[in-house]
Protein backbone atom coordinates (compact mmCIF):
# COMPACT_ATOMS: atom_id res chain seq x y z
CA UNK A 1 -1.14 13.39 -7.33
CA UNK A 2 -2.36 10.57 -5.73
CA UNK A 3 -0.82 6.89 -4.79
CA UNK A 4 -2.57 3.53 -5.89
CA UNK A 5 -3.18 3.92 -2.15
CA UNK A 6 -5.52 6.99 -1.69
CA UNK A 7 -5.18 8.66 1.88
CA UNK A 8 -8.50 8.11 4.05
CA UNK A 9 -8.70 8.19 7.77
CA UNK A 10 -9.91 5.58 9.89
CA UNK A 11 -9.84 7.92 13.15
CA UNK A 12 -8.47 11.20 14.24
CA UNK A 13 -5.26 9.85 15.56
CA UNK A 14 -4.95 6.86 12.58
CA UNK A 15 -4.01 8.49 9.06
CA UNK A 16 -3.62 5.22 7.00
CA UNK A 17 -3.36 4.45 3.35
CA UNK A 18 -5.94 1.54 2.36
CA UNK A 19 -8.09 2.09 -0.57
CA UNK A 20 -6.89 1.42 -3.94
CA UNK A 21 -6.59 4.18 -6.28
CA UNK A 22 -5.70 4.71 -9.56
CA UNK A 23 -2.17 7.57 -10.46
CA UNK A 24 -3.32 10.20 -12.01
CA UNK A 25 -0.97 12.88 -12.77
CA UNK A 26 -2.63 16.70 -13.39
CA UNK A 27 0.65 17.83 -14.83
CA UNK A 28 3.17 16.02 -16.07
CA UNK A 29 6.68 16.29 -17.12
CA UNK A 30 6.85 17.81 -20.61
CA UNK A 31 7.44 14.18 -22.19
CA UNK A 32 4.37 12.77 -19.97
CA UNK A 33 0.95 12.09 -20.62
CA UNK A 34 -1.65 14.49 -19.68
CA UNK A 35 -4.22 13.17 -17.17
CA UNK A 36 -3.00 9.34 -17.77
CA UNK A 37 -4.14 6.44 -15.20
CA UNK A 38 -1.92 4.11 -14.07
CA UNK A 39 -2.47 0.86 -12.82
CA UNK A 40 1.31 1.33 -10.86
CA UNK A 41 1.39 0.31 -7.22
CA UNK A 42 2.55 3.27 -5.40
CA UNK A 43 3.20 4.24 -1.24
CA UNK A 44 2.65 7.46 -0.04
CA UNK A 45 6.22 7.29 1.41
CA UNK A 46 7.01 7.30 -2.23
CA UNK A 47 5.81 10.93 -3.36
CA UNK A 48 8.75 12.74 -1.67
CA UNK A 49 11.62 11.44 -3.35
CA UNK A 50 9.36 11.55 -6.27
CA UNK A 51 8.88 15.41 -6.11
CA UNK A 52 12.36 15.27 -5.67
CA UNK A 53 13.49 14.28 -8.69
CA UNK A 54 10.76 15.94 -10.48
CA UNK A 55 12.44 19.48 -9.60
CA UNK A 56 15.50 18.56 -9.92
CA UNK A 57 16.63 17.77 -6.02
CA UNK A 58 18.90 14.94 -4.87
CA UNK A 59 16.88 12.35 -3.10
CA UNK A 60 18.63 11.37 0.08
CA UNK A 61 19.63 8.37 1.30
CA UNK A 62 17.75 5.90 3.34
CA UNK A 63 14.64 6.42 2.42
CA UNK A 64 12.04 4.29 2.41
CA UNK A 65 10.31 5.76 -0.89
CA UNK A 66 11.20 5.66 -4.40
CA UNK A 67 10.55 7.92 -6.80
CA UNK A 68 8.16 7.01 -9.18
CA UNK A 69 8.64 10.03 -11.94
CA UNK A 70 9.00 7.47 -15.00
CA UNK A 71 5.47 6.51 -13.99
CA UNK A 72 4.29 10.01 -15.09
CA UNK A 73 6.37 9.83 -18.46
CA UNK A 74 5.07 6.33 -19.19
CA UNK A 75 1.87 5.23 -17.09
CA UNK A 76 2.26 1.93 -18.39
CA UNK A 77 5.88 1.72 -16.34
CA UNK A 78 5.44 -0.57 -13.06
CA UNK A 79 6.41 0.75 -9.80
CA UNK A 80 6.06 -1.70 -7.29
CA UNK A 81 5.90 -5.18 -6.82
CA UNK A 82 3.29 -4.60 -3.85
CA UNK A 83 3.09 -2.07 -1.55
CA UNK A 84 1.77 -2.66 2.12
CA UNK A 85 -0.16 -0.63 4.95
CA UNK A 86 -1.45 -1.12 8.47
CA UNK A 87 -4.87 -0.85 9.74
CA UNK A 88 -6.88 -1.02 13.15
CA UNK A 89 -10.19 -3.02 13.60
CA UNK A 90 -11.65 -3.89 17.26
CA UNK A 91 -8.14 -4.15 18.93
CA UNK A 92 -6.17 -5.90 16.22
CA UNK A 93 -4.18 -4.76 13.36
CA UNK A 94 -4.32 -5.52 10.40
CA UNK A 95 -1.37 -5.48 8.15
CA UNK A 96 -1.89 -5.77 4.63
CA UNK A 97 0.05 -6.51 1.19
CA UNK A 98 -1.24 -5.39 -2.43
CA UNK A 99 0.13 -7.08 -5.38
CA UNK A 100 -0.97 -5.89 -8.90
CA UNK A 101 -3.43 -9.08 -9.06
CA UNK A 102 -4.31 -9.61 -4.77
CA UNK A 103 -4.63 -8.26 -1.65
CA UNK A 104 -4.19 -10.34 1.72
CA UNK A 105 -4.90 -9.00 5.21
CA UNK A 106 -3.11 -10.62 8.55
CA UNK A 107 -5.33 -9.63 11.42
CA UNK A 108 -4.44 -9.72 14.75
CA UNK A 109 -3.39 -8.53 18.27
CA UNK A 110 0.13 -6.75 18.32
CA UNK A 111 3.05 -9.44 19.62
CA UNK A 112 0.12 -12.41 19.23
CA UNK A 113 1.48 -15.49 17.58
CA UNK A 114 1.46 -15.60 14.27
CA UNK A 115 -0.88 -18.37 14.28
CA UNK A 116 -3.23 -16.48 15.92
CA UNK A 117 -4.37 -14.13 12.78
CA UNK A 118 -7.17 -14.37 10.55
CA UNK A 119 -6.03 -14.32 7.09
CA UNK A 120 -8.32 -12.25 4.31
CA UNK A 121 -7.15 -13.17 0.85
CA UNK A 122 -8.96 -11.15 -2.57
CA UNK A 123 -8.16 -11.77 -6.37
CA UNK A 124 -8.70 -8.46 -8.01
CA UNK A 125 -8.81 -10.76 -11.67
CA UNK A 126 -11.84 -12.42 -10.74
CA UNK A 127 -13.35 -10.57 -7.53
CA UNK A 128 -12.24 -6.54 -8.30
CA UNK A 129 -14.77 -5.67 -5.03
CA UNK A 130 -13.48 -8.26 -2.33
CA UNK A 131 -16.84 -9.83 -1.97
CA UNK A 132 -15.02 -13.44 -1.62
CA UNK A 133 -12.45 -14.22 0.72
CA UNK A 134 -10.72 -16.75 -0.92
CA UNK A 135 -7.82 -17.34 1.67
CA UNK A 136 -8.87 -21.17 2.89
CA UNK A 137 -8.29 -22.04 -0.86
CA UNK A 138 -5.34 -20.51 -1.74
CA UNK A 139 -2.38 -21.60 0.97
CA UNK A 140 -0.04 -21.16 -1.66
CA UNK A 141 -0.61 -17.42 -2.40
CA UNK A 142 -0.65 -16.60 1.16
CA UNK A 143 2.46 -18.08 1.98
CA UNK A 144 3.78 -16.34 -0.56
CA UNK A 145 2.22 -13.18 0.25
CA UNK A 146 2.94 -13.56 3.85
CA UNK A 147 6.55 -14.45 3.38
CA UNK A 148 6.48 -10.86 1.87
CA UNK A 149 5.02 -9.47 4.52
CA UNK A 150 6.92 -10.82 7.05
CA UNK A 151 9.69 -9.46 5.77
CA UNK A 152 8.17 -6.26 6.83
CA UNK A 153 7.67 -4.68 10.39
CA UNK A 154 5.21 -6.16 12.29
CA UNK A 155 2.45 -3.70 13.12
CA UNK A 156 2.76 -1.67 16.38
CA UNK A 157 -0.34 0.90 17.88
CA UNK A 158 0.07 4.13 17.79
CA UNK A 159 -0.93 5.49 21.04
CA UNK A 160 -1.62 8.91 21.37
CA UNK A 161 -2.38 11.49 24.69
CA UNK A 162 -5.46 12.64 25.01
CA UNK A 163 -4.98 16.46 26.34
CA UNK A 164 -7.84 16.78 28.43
């Protein structure tokens, strides 16, 4: 299985989640469908309790996933509203939010003013290959997708000791 978010790596030390991907599911629940794509927005946080309910496991509590099994029965079923991840580029972050129709990227320095970031905005309706940033004219949607997004963490680097 793999999320709307498919796993790549953007360094050794910097797993991240950040390319769009379809669900596919290579076997389903007996009532599911075979092979099925799903437009669903999906974390990766969300496959455990997910394979948790799918054998028959409690899911515990306080987790940040959900499971997303009734996707595989129906791949028509939403998931999400948007799901977010975290990237690094030349000393700033970026932290991002995916809704089924955008994407918007906040870019900048961890504990910088808010102010401070530069904003990528993409309509996947009219621009499915984020050739146009289109943030400058839409203020509305990213107020509305930052307000999402700040409701989030904000970003923090991962630093990790080099053993030499």
């Amino acid at each position: 299985m793999v999320g709307t978010w498919g796993i790549t790596a953007c360094g050794a030390s910097t797993p991240i989640t950040n390319k769009p991907r379809g669900f596919r599911s290579p076997s389903p629940p007996p009532d599911g469908a075979r092979g099925a794509a799903s437009p669903a927005l999906i974390e990766t946080v969300d496959l455990y309790p997910t394979l948790s309910e799918l054998a028959g496991l409690p899911i515990p509590a306080g987790l940040d996933g959900q499971s997303f099994s009734g996707v595989i029965a129906d791949p028509t079923m939403p998931a999400r509203d948007f799901v977010t991840h975290v990237s690094p580029r030349g000393g700033r972050l970026g932290r991002a939010i995916r809704t089924e129709r955008y994407r918007m990227v906040e870019w900048k320095k961890p504990g910088d003013a808010r102010d401070t970031a530069e904003i990528e905005l993409y309509d996947y309706q009219s621009d499915p290959l984020e050739t146009k940033n289109i943030a400058a004219t839409a203020p509305e949607t990213v107020a509305m997708l930052r307000a999402k997004l700040d409701a989030q963490p904000e970003a923090k680097p991962q630093w990790r000791r080099r053993n030499n």
